[in-house]
C-alpha atoms as a PDB file:
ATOM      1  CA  UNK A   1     113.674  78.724 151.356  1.00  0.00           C
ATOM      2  CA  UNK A   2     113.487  77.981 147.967  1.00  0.00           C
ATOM      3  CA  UNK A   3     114.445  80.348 145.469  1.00  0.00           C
ATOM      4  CA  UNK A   4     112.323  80.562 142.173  1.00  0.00           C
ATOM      5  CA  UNK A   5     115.079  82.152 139.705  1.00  0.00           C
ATOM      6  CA  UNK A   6     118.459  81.840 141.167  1.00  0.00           C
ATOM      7  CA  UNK A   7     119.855  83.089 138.267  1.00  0.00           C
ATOM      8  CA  UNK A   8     119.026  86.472 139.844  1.00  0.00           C
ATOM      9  CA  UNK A   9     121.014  85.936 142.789  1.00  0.00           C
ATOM     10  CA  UNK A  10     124.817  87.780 142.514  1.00  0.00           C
ATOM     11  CA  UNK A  11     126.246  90.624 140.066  1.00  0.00           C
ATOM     12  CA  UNK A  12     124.400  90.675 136.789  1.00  0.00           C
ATOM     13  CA  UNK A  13     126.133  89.834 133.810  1.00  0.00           C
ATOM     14  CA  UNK A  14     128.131  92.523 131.468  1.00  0.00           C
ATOM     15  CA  UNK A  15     127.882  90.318 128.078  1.00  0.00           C
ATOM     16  CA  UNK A  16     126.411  92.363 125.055  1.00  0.00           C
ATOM     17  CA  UNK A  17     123.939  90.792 123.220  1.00  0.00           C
ATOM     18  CA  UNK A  18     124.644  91.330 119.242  1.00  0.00           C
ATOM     19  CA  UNK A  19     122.715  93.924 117.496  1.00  0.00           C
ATOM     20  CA  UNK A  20     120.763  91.324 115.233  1.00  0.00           C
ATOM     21  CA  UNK A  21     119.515  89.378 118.555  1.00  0.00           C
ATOM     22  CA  UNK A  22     118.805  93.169 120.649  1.00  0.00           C
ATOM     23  CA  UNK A  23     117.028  94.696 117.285  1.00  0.00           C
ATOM     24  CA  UNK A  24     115.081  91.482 117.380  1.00  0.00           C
ATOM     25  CA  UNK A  25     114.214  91.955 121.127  1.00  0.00           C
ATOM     26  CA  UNK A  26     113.308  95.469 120.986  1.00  0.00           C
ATOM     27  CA  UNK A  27     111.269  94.898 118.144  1.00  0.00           C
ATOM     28  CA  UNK A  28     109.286  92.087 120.130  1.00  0.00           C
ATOM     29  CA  UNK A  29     108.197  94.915 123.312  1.00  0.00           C
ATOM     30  CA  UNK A  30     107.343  97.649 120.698  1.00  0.00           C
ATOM     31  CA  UNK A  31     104.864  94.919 118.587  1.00  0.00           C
ATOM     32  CA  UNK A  32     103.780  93.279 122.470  1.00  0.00           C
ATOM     33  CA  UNK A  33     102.622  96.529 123.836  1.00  0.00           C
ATOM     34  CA  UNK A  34     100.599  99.327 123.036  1.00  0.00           C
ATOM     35  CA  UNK A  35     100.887 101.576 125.961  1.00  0.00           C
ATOM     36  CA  UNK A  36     103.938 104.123 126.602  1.00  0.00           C
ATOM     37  CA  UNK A  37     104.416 107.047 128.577  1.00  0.00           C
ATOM     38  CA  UNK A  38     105.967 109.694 126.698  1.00  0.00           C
ATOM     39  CA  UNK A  39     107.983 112.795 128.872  1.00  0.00           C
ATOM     40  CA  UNK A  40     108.157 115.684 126.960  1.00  0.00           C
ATOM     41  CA  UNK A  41     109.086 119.047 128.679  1.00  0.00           C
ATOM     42  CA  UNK A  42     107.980 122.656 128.202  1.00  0.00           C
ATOM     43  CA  UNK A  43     107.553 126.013 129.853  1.00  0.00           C
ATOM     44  CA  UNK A  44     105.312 124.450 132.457  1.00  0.00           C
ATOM     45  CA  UNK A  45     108.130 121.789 133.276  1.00  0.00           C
ATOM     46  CA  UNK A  46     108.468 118.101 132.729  1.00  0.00           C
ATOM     47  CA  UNK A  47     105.514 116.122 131.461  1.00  0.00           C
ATOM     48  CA  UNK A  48     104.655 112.628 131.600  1.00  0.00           C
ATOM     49  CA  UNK A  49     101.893 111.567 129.558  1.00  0.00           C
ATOM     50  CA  UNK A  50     100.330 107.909 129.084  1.00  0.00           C
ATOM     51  CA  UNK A  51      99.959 107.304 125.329  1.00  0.00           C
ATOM     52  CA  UNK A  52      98.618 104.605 122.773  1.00  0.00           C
ATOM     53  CA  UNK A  53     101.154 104.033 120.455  1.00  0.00           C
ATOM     54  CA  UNK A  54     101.762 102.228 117.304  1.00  0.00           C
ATOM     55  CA  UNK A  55     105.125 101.557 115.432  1.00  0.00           C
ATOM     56  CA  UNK A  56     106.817 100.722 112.224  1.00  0.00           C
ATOM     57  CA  UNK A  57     110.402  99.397 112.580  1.00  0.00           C
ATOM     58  CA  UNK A  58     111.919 101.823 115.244  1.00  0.00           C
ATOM     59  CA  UNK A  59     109.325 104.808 114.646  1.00  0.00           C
ATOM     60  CA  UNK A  60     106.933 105.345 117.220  1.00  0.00           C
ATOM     61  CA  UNK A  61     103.727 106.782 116.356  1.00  0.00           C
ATOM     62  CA  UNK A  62     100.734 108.173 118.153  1.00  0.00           C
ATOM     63  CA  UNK A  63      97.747 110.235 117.497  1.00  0.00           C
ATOM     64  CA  UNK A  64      97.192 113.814 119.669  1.00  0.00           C
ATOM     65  CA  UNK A  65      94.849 116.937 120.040  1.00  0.00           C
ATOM     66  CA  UNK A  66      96.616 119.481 118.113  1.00  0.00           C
ATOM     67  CA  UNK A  67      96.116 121.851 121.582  1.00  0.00           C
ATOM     68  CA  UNK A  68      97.057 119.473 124.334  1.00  0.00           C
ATOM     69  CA  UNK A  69      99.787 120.015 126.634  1.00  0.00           C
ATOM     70  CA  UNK A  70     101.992 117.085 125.226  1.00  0.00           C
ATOM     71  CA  UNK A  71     102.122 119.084 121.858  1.00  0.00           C
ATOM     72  CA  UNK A  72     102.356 122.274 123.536  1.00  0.00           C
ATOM     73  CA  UNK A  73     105.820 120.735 124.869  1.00  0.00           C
ATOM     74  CA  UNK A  74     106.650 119.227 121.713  1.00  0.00           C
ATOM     75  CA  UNK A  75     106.603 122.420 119.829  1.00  0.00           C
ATOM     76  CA  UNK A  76     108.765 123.999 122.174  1.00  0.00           C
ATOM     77  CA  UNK A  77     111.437 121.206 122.859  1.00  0.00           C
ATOM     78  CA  UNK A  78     110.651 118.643 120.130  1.00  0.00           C
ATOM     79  CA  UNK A  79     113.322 116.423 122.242  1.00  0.00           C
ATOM     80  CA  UNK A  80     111.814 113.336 123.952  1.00  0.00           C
ATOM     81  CA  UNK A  81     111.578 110.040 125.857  1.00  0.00           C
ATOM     82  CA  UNK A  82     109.144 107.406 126.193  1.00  0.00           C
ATOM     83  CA  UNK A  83     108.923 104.556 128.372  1.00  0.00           C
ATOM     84  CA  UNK A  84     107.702 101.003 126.996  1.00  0.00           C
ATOM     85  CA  UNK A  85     107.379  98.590 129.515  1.00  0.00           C
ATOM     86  CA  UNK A  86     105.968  95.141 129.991  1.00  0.00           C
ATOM     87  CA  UNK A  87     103.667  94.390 132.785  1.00  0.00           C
ATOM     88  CA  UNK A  88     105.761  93.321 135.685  1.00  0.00           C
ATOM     89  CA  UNK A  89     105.159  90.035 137.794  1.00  0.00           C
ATOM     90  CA  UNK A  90     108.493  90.285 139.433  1.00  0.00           C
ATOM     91  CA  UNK A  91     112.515  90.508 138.546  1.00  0.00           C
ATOM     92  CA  UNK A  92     112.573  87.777 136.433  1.00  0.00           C
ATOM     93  CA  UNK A  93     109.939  89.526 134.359  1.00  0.00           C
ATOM     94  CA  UNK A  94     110.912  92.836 133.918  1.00  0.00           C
ATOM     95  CA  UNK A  95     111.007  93.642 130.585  1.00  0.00           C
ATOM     96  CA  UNK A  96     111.134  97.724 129.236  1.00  0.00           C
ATOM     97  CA  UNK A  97     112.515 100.377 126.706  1.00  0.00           C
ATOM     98  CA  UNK A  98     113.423 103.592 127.110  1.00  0.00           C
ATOM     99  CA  UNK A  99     113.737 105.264 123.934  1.00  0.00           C
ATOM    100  CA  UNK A 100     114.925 109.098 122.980  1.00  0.00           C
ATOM    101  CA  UNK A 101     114.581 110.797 120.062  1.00  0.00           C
ATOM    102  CA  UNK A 102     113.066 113.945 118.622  1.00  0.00           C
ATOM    103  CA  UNK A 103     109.173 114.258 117.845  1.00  0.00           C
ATOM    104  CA  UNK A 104     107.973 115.596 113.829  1.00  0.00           C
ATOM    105  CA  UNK A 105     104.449 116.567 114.016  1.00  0.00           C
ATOM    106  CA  UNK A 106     103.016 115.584 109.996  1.00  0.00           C
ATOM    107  CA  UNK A 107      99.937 116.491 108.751  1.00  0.00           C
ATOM    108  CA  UNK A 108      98.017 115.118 106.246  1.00  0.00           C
ATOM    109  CA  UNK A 109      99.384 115.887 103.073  1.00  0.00           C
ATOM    110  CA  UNK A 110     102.917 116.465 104.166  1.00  0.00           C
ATOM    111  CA  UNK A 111     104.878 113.922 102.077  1.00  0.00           C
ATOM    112  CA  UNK A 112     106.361 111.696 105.602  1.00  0.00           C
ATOM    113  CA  UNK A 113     102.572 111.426 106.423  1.00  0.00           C
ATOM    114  CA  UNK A 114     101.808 108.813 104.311  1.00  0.00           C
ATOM    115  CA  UNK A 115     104.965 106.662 105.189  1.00  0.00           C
ATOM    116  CA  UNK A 116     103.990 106.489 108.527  1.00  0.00           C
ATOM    117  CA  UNK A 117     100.131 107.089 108.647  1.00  0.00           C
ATOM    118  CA  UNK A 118      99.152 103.400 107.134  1.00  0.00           C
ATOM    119  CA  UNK A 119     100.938 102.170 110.513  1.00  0.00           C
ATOM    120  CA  UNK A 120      98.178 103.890 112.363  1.00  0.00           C
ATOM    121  CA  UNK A 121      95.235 101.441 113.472  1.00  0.00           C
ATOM    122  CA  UNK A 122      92.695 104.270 113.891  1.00  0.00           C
ATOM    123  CA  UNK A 123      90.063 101.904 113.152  1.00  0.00           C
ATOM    124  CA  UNK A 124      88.961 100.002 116.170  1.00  0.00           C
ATOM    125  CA  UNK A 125      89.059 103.100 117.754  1.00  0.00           C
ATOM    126  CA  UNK A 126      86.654 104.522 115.664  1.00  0.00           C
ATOM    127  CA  UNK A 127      84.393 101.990 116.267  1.00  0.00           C
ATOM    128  CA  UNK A 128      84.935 102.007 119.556  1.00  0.00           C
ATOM    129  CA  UNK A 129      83.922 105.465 119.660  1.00  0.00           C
ATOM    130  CA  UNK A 130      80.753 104.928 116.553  1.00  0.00           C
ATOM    131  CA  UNK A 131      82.502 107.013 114.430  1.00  0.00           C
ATOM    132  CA  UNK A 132      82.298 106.042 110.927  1.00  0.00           C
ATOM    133  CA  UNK A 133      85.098 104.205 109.168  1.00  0.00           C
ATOM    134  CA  UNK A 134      85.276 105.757 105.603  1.00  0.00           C
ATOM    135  CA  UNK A 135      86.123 109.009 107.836  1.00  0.00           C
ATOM    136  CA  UNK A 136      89.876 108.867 109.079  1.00  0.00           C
ATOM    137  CA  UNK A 137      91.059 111.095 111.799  1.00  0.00           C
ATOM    138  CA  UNK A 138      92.617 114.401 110.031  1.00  0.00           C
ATOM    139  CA  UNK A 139      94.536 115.362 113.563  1.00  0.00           C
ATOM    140  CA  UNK A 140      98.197 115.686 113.539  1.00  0.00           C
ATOM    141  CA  UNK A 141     100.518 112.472 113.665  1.00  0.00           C
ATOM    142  CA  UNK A 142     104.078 112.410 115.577  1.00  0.00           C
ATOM    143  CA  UNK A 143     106.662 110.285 114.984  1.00  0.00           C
ATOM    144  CA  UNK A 144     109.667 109.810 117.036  1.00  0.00           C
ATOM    145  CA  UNK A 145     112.236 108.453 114.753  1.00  0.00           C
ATOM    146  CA  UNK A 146     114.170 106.077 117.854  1.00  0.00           C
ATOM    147  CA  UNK A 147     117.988 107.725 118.153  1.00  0.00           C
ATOM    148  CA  UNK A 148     119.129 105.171 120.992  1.00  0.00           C
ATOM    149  CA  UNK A 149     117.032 102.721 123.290  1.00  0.00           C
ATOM    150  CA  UNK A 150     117.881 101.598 126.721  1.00  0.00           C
ATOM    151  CA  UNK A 151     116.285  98.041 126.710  1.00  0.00           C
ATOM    152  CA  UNK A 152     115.917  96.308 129.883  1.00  0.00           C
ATOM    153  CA  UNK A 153     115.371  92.373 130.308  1.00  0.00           C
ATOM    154  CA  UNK A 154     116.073  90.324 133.019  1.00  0.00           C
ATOM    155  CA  UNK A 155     115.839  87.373 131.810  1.00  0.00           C
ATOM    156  CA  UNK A 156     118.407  87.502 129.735  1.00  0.00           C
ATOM    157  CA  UNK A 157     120.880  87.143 132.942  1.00  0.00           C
ATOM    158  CA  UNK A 158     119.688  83.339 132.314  1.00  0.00           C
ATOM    159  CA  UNK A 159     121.701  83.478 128.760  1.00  0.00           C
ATOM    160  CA  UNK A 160     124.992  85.130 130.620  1.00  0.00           C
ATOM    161  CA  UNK A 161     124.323  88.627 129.250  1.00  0.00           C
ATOM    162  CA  UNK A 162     123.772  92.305 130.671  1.00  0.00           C
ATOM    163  CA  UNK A 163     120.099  92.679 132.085  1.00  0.00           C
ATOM    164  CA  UNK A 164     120.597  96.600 130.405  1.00  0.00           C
ATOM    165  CA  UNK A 165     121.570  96.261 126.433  1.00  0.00           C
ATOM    166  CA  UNK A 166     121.923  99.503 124.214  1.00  0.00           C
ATOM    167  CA  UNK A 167     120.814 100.180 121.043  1.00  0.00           C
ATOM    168  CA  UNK A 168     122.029 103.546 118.694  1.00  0.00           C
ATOM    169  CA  UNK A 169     120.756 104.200 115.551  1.00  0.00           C
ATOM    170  CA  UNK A 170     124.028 104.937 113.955  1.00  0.00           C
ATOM    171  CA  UNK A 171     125.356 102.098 116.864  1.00  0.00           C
ATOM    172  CA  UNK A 172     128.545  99.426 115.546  1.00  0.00           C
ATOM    173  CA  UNK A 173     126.743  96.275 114.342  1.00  0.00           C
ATOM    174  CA  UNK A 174     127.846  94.245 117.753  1.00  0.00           C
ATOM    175  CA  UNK A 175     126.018  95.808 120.032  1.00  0.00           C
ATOM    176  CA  UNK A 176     128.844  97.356 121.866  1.00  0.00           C
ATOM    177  CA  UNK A 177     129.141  99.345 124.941  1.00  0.00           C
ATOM    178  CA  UNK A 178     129.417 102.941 123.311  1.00  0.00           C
ATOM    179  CA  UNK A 179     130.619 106.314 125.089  1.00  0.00           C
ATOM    180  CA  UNK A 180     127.829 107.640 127.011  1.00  0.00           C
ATOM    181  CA  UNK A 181     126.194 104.054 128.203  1.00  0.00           C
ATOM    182  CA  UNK A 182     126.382 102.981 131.410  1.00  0.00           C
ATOM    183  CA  UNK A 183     126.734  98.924 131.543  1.00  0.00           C
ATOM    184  CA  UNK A 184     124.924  97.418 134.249  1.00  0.00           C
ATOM    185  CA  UNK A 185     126.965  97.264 137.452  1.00  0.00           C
ATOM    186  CA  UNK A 186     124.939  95.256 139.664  1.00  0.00           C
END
């Protein structure tokens, strides 16, 4: 039978890519996408919530009801992790982050707000929804400031690296395997 990526075939690579080329990556998914699902957990337990997102350099940013669940969880463990994934054909497609960090809930006026808030494509929504335009939403914004990313890619087996590349914040400018990440083992 004929195999459409061989490439897959056999124990996946362990080369790191360097940071330049993984920052470069990651930044591609976050800009590609718009969808995440953020897991935030509280006195109720863990919650997984689908959310539109929006992002400036390794910030991600959303939009939320002051009294939903998600912030409910937030204020009580502002620790979180949200998913961004690519839709998935097959292997060779498989593209995703996972990213951790802790959630800030600003509020108009706060001085972060406006750093992050012009980020924020509130617009089309608003006409989506025939609200007016020269009246922005005044609901809280959270950012989640990335402190390490898993990214996932499978393609880049083709290139001879590690389908599972780490990024840190504070990370060595190689892209190097730090303590606490797992390199990819099969």
């Amino acid at each position: 039978m004929p195999v459409t990526n061989p490439w897959l075939a056999g124990p996946a690579p362990r080369e790191r890519l360097d940071r330049a080329r993984l920052t470069e990556r990651i930044l591609n998914l976050l800009s590609s996408q718009n969808m995440c699902v953020l897991a935030t957990t509280g006195p109720d337990g863990p919650l997984a919530t689908p959310v539109r997102y929006f992002h400036l350099d390794f910030a991600v940013l959303f939009t939320a009801a002051a009294e939903s669940p998600k912030m409910r969880n937030i204020a009580a463990d502002p620790r979180v992790s949200i998913g961004v994934f690519a839709p998935l054909v097959g292997q060779a497609s498989s593209r995703g982050a996972q990213i951790f960090g802790r959630a800030r809930v600003l509020l108009p006026g706060e001085p972060s707000f406006g750093r992050y808030w012009p980020a924020v494509r509130w617009q089309s929504d608003h006409v989506e929804r025939s609200r007016p335009l020269d009246e922005p939403p005044s609901g809280p914004l959270v950012v989640v400031e990335a402190d390490r990313i898993v990214y996932t890619e499978h393609w880049l087996r083709r290139e001879g690296y590690a389908p599972r590349q780490f990024w840190r914040r504070d990370g060595p400018p190689t892209g190097a395997v730090l303590p606490g990440d797992q390199p990819e083992t099969s």
